[in-house]
C-alpha atoms as a PDB file:
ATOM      1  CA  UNK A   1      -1.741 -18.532  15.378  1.00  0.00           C
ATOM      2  CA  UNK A   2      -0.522 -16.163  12.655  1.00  0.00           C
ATOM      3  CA  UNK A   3       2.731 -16.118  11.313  1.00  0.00           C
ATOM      4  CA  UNK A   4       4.798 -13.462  12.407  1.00  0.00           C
ATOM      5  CA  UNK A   5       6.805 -11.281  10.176  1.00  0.00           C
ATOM      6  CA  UNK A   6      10.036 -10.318  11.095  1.00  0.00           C
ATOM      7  CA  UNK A   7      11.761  -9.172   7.758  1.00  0.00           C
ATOM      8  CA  UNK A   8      10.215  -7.261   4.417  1.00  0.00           C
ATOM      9  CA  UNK A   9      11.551 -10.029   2.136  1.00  0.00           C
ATOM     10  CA  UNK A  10       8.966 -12.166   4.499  1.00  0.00           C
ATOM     11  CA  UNK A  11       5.987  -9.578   4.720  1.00  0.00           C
ATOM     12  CA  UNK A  12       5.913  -8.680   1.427  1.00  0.00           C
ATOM     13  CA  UNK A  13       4.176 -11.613  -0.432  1.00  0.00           C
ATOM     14  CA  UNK A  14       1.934 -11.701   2.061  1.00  0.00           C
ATOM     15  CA  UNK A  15       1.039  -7.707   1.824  1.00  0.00           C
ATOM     16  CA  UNK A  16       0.117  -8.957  -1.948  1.00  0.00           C
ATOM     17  CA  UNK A  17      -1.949 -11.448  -1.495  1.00  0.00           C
ATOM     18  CA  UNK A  18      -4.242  -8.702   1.254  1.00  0.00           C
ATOM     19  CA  UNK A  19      -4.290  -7.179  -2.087  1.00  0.00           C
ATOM     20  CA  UNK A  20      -6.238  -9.364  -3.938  1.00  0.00           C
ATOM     21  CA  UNK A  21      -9.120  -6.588  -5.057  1.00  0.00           C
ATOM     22  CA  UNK A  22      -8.427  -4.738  -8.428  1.00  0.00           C
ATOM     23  CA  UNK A  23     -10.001  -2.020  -7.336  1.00  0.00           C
ATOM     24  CA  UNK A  24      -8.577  -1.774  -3.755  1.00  0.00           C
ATOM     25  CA  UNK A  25      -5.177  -1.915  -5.692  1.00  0.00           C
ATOM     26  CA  UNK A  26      -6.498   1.065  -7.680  1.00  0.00           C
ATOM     27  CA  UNK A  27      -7.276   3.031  -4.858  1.00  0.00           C
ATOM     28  CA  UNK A  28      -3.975   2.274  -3.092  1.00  0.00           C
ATOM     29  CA  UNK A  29      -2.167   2.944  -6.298  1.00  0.00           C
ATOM     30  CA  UNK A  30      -4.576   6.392  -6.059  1.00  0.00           C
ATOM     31  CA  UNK A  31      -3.824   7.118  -2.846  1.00  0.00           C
ATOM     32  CA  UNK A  32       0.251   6.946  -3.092  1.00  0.00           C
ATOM     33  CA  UNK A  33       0.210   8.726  -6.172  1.00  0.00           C
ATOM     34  CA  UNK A  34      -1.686  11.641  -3.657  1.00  0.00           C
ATOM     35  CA  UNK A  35       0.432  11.437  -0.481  1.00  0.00           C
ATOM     36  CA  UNK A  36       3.799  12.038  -3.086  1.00  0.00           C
ATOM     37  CA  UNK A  37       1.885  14.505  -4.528  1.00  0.00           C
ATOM     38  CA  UNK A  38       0.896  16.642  -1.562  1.00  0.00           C
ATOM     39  CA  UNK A  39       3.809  15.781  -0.294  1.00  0.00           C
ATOM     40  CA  UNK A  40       6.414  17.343  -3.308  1.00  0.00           C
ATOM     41  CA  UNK A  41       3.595  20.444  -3.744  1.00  0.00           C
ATOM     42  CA  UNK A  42       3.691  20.865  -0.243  1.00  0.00           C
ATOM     43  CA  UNK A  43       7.366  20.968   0.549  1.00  0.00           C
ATOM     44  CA  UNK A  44       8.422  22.917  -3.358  1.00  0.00           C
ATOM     45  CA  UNK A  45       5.113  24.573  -4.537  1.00  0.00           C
ATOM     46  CA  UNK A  46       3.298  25.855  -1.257  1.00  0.00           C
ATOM     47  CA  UNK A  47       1.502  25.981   0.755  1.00  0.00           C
ATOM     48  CA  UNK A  48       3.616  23.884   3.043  1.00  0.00           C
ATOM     49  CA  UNK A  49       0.405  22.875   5.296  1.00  0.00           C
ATOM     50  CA  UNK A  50      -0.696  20.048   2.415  1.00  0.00           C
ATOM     51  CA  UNK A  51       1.927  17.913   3.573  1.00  0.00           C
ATOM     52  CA  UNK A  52      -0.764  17.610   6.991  1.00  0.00           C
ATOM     53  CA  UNK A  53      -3.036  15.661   4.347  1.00  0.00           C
ATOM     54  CA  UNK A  54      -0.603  13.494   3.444  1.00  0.00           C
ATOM     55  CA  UNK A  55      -1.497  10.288   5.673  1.00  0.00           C
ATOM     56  CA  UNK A  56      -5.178  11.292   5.195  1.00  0.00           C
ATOM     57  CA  UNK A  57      -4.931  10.577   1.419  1.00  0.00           C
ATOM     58  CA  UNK A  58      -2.302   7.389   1.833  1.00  0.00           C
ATOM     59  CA  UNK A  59      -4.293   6.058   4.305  1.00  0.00           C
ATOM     60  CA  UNK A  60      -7.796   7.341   3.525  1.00  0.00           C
ATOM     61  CA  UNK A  61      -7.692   5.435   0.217  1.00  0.00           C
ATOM     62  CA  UNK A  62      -6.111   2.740   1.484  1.00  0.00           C
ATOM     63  CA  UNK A  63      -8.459   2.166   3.613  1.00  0.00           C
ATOM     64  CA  UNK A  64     -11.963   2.061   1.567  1.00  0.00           C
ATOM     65  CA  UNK A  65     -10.326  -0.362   0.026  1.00  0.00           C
ATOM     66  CA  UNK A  66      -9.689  -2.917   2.650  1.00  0.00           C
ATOM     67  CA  UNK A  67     -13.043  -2.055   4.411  1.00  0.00           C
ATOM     68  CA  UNK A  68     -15.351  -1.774   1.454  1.00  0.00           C
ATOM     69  CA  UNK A  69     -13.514  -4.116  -0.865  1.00  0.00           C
ATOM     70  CA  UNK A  70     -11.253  -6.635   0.547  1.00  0.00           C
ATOM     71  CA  UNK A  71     -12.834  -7.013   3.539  1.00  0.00           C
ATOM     72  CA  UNK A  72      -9.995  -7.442   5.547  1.00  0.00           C
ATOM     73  CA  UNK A  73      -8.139  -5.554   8.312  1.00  0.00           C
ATOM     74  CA  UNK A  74      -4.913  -3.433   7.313  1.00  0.00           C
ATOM     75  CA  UNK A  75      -1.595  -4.797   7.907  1.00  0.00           C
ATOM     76  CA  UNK A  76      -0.911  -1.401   8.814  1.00  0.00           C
ATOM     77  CA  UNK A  77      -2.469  -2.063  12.048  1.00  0.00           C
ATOM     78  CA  UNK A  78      -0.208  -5.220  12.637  1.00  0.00           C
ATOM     79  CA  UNK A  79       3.381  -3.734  10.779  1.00  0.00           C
ATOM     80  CA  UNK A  80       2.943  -0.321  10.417  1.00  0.00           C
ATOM     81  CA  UNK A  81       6.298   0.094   9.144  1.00  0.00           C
ATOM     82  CA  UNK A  82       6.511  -2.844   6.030  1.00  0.00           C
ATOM     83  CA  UNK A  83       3.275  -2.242   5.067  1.00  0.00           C
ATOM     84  CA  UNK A  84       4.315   1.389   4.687  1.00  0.00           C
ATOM     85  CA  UNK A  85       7.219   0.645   2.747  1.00  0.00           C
ATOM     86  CA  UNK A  86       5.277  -2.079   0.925  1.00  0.00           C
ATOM     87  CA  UNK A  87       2.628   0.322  -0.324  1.00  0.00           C
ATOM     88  CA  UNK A  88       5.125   2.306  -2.072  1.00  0.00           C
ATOM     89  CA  UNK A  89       6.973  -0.497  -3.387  1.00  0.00           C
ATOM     90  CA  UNK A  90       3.589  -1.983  -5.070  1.00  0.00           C
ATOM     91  CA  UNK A  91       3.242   1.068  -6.564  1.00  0.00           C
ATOM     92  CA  UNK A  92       6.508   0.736  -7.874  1.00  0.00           C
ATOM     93  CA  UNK A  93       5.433  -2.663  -9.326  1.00  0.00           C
ATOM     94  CA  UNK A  94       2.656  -1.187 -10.494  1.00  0.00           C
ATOM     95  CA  UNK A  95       3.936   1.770 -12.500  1.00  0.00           C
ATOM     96  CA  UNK A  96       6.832  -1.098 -14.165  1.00  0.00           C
ATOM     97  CA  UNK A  97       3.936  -3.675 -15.158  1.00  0.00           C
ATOM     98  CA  UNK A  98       5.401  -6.092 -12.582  1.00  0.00           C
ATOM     99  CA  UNK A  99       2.470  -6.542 -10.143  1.00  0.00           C
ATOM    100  CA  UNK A 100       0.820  -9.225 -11.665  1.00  0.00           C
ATOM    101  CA  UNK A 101       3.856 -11.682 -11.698  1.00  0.00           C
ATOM    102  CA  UNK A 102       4.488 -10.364  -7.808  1.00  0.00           C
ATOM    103  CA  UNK A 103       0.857 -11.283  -7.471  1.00  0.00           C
ATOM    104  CA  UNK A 104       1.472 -14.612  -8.846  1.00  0.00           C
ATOM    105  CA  UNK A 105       4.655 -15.339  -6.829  1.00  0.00           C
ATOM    106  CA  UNK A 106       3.384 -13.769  -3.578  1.00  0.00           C
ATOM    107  CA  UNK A 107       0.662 -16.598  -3.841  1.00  0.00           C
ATOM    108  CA  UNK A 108       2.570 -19.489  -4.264  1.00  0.00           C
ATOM    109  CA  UNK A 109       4.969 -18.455  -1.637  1.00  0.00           C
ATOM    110  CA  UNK A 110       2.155 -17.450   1.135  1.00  0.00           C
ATOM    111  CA  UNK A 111      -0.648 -20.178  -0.021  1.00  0.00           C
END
């Protein structure tokens, strides 16, 4: 059975290591990049209906990348709410030049 996550300290690593993919990270990294975006143009700039397409852009990207890339289901499916926050927070890591030590970490931690 899998284990089950109950805090973001916990779900993190593993969110990294469903991230193994360069280029799924790319399009993830695209993707978040968009939603904030559409988003700030949306809510500053106008027209305010762009801020519809932000979870088509988060998650559209997001998506190809698990399905055509990692080959793996979303954890959004499972913990909609961490893997939200963890997609921003690995694009944090990856604007700061931290992801590949998070990488590193998040596999000795989940295995």
């Amino acid at each position: 059975m899998p284990k089950k996550y109950t805090t973001l300290k916990e779900f993190y690593p593993y969110y990294l290591t469903e991230h193994q993919h360069p280029t799924s990270r790319a399009l993830h990294f695209i993707g978040t990049a968009g939603l904030i975006a559409l988003f700030f143009f949306g809510m500053f700039v106008g027209p305010g209906w762009l801020i519809a397409l932000v979870p088509i852009c988060g998650y559209g990207f997001a998506w190809v990348g698990h399905f055509f890339f990692e080959k793996n289901k979303p954890a959004t499916f499972t913990y909609p709410a961490f893997s939200l926050i963890s997609d921003f927070i690995m694009f944090w890591h990856i604007l700061t030049g931290q992801l590949p030590r998070k990488m590193e970490e998040a596999k000795k931690i989940v295995g």
